[in-house]
N, C-alpha and C. Protein backbone atom coordinates (compact mmCIF):
# COMPACT_ATOMS: atom_id res chain seq x y z
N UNK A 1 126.41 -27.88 55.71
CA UNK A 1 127.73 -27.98 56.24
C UNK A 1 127.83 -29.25 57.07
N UNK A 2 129.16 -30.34 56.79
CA UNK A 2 129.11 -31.16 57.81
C UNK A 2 129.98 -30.75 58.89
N UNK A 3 129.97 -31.23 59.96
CA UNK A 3 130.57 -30.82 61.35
C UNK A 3 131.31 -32.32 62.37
N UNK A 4 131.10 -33.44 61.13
CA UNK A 4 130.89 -34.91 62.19
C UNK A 4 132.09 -35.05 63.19
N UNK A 5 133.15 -34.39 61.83
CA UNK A 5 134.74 -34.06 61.94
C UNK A 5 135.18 -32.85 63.12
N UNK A 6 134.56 -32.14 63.24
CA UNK A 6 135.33 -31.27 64.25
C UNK A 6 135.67 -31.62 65.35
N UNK A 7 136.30 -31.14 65.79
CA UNK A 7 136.98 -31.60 66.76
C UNK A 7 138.07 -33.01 67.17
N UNK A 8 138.55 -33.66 66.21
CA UNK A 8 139.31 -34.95 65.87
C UNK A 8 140.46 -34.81 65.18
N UNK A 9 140.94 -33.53 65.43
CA UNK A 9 141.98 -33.10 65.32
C UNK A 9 142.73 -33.77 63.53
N UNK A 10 141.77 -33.29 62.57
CA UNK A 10 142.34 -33.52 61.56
C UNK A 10 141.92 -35.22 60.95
N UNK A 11 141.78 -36.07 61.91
CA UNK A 11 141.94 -37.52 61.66
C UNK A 11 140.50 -37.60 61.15
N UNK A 12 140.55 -38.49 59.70
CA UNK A 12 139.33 -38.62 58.75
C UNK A 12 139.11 -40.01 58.83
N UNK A 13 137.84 -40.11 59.55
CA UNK A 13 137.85 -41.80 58.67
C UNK A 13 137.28 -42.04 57.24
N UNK A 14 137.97 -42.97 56.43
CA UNK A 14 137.18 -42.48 55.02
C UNK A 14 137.13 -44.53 54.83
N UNK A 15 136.92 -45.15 55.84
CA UNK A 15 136.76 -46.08 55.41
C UNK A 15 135.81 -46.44 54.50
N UNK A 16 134.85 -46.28 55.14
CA UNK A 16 133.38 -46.37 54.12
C UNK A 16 133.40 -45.66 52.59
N UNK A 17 134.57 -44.51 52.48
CA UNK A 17 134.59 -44.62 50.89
C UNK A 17 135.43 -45.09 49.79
N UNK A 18 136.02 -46.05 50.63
CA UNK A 18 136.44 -47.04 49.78
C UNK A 18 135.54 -48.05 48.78
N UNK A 19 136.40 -48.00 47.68
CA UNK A 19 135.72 -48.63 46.85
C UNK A 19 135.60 -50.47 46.61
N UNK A 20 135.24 -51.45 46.21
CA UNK A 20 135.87 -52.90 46.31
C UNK A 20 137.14 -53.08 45.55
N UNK A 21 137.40 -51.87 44.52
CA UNK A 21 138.55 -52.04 43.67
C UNK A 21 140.12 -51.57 44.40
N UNK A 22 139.75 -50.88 45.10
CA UNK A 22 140.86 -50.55 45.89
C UNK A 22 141.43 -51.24 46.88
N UNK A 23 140.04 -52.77 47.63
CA UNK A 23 140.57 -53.08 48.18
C UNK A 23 141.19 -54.24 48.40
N UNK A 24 141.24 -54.90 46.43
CA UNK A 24 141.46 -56.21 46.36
C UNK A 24 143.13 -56.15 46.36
N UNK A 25 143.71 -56.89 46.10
CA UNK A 25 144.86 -57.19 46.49
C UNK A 25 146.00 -56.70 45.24
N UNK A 26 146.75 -56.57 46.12
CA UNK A 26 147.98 -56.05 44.37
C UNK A 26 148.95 -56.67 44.08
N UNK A 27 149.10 -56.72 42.91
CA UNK A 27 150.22 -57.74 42.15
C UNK A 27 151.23 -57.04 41.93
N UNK A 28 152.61 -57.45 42.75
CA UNK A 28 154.01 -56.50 42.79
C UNK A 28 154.40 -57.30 41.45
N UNK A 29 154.05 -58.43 40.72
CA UNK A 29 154.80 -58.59 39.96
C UNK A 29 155.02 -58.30 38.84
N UNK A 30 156.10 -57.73 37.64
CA UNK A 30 155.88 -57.07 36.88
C UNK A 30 155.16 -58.05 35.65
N UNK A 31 154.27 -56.48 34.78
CA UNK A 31 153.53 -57.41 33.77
C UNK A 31 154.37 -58.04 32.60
N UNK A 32 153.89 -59.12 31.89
CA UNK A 32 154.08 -59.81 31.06
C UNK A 32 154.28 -59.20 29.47
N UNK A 33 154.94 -59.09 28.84
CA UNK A 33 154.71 -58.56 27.29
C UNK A 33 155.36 -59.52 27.01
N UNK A 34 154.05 -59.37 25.76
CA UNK A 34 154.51 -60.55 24.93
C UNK A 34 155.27 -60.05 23.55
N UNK A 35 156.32 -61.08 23.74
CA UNK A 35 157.36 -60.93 22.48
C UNK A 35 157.37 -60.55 20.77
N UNK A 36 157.68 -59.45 20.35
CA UNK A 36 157.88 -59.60 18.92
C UNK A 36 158.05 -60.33 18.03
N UNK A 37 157.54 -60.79 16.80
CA UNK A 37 157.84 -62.09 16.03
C UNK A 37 157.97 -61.74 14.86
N UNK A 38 158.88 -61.95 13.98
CA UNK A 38 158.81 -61.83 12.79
C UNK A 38 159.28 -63.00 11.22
N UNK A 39 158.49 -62.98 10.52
CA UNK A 39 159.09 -64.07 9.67
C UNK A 39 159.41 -63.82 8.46
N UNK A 40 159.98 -64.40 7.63
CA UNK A 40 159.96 -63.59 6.23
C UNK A 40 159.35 -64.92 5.23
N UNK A 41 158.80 -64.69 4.42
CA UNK A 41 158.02 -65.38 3.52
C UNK A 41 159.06 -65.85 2.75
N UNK A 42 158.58 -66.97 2.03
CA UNK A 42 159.39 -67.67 0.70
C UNK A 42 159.67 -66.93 -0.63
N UNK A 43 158.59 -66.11 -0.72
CA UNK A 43 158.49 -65.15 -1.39
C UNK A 43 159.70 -63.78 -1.33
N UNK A 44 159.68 -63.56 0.08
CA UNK A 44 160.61 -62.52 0.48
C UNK A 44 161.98 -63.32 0.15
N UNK A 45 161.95 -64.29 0.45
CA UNK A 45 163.51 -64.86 0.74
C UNK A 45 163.84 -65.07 -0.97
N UNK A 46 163.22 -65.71 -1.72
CA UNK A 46 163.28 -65.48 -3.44
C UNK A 46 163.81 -63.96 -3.80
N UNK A 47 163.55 -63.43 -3.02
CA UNK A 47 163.39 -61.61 -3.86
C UNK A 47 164.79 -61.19 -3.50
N UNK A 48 164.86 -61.88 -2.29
CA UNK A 48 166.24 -61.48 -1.23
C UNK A 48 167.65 -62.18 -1.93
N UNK A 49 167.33 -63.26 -2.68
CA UNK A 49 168.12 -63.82 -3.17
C UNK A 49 168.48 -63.42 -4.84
N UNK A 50 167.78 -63.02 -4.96
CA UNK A 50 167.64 -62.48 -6.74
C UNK A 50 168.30 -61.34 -6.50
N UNK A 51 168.32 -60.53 -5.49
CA UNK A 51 168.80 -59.42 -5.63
C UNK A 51 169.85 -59.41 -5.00
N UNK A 52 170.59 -60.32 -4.09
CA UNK A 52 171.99 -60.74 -4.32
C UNK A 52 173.03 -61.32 -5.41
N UNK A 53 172.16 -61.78 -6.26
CA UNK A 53 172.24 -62.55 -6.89
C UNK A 53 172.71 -61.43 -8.52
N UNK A 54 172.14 -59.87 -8.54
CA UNK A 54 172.43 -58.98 -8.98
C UNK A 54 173.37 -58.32 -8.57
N UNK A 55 173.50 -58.41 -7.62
CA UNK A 55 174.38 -57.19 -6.76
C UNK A 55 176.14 -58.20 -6.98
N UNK A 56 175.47 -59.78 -6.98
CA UNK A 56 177.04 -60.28 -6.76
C UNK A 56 177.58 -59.92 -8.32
N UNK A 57 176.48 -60.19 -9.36
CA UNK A 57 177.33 -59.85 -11.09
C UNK A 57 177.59 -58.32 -11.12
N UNK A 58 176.98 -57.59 -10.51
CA UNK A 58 177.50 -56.11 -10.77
C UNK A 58 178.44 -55.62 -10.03
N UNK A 59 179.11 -56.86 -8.70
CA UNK A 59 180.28 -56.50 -7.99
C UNK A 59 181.54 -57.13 -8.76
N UNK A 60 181.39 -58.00 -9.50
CA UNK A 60 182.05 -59.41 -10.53
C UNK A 60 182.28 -58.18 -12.04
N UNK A 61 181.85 -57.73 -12.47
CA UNK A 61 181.47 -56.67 -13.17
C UNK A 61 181.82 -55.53 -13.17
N UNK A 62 182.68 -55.14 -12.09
CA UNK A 62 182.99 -53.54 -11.59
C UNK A 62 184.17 -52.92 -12.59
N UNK A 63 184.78 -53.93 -12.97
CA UNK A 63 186.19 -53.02 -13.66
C UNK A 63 185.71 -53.00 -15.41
N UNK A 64 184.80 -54.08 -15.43
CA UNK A 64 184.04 -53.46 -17.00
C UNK A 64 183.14 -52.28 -16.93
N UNK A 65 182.24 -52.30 -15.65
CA UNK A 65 181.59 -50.70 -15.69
C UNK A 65 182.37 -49.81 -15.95
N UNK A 66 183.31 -49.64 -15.60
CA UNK A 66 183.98 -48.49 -15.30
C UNK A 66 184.38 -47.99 -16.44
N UNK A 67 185.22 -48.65 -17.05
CA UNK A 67 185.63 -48.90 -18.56
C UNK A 67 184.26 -47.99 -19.60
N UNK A 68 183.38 -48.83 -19.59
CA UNK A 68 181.91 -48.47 -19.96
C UNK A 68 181.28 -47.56 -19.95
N UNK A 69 181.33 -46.69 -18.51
CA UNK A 69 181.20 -45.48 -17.88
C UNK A 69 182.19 -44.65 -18.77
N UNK A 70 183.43 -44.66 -18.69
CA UNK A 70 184.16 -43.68 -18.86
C UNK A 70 184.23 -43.28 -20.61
N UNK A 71 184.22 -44.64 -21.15
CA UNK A 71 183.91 -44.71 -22.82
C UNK A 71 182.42 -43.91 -23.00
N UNK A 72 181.16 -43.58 -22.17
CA UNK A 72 180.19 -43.12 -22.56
C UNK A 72 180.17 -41.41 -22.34
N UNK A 73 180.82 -41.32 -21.32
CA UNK A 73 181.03 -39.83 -20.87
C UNK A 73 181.78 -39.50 -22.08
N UNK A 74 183.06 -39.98 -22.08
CA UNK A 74 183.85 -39.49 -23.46
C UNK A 74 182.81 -39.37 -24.48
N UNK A 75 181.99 -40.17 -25.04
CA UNK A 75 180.91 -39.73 -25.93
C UNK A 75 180.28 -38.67 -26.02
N UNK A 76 179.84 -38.10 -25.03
CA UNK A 76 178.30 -37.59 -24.64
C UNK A 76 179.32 -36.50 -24.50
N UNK A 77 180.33 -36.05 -23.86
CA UNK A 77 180.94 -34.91 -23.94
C UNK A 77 181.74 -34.41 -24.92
N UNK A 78 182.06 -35.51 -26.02
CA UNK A 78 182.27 -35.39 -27.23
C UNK A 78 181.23 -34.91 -28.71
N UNK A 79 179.76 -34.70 -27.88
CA UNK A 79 178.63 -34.79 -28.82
C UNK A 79 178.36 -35.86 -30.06
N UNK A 80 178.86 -37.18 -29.65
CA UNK A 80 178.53 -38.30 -30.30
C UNK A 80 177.01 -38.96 -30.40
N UNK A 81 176.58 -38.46 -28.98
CA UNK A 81 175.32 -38.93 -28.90
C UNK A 81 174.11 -37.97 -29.65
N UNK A 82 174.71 -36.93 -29.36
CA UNK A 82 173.77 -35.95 -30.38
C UNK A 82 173.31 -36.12 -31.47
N UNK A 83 173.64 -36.41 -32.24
CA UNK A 83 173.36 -36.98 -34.28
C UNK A 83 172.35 -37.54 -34.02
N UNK A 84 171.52 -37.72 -35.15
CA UNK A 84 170.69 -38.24 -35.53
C UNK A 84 170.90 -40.11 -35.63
N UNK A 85 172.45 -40.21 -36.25
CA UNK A 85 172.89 -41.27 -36.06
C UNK A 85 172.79 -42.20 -34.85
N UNK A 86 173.24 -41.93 -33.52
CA UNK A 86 173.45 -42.44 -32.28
C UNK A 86 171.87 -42.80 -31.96
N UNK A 87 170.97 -41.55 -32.31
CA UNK A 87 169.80 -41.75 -31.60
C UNK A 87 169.15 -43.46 -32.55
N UNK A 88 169.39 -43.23 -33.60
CA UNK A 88 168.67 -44.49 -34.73
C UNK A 88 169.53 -45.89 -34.02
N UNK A 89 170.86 -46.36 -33.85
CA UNK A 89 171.74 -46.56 -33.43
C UNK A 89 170.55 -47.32 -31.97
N UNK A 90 170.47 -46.36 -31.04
CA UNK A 90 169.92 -46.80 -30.07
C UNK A 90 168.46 -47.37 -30.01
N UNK A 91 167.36 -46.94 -31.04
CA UNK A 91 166.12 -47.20 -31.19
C UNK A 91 166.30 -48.38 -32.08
N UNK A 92 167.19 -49.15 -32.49
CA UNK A 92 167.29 -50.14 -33.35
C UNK A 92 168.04 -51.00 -32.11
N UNK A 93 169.01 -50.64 -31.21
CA UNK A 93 169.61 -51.64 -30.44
C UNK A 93 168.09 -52.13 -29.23
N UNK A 94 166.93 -51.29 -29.14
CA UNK A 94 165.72 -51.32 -28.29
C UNK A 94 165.15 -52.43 -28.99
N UNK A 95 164.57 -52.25 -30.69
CA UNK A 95 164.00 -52.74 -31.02
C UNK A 95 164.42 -54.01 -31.46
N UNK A 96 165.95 -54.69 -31.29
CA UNK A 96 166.11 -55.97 -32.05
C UNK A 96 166.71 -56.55 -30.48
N UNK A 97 166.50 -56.30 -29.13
CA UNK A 97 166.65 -56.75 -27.74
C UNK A 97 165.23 -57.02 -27.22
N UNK A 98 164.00 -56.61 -28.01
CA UNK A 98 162.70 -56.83 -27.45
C UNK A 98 162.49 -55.61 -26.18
N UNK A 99 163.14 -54.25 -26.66
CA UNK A 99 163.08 -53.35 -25.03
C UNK A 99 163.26 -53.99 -23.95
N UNK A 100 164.35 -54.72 -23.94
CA UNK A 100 164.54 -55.31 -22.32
C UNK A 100 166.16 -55.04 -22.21
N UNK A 101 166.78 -54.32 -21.29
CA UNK A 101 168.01 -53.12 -21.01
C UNK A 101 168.28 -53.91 -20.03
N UNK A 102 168.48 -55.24 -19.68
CA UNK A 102 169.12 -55.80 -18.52
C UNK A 102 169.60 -56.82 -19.60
């Protein structure tokens, strides 16, 4: 049991357990972060542009989709596409485009 304390009405000295870290000095000022950066590659910016570059012919393009759209539904709910016909029709429009649908 220690006793060094009694009688001192509560008052501790705790100098001695201080550490050296506690007693170096403190910096009120706030810390530093460093800034976010971002870049986009030549690569990205190519990709970014190609695909505006889609988006502007399929906005240029909108009143023939539609047209297009509505002529295919009429089909397909007409059972045009069903036959044997339509399907040959389409495996011949694949094969004389080289399978490329753009």
């Amino acid at each position: 049991m220690d006793i060094r304390n009694v009688g001192s009405n509560g008052s501790v000295d705790r100098t001695g357990d201080r550490s050296k870290r506690t007693e170096s000095k403190r910096d009120d000022a706030a810390p530093s972060v460093p800034a976010d950066r971002a870049s986009i590659s030549s690569t990205g910016r190519e990709t970014a542009a190609a695909v505006e570059g889609l988006a502007e012919r399929a906005r240029a393009d909108r009143d023939d989709r539609g047209a297009l759209v509505t002529a295919a539904m009429t089909k397909l709910m007409n059972g045009d596409l069903d036959g044997a016909a339509a399907i040959a029709s389409a495996a011949q429009r694949l094969l004389d485009g080289g399978f490329k649908t753009v």
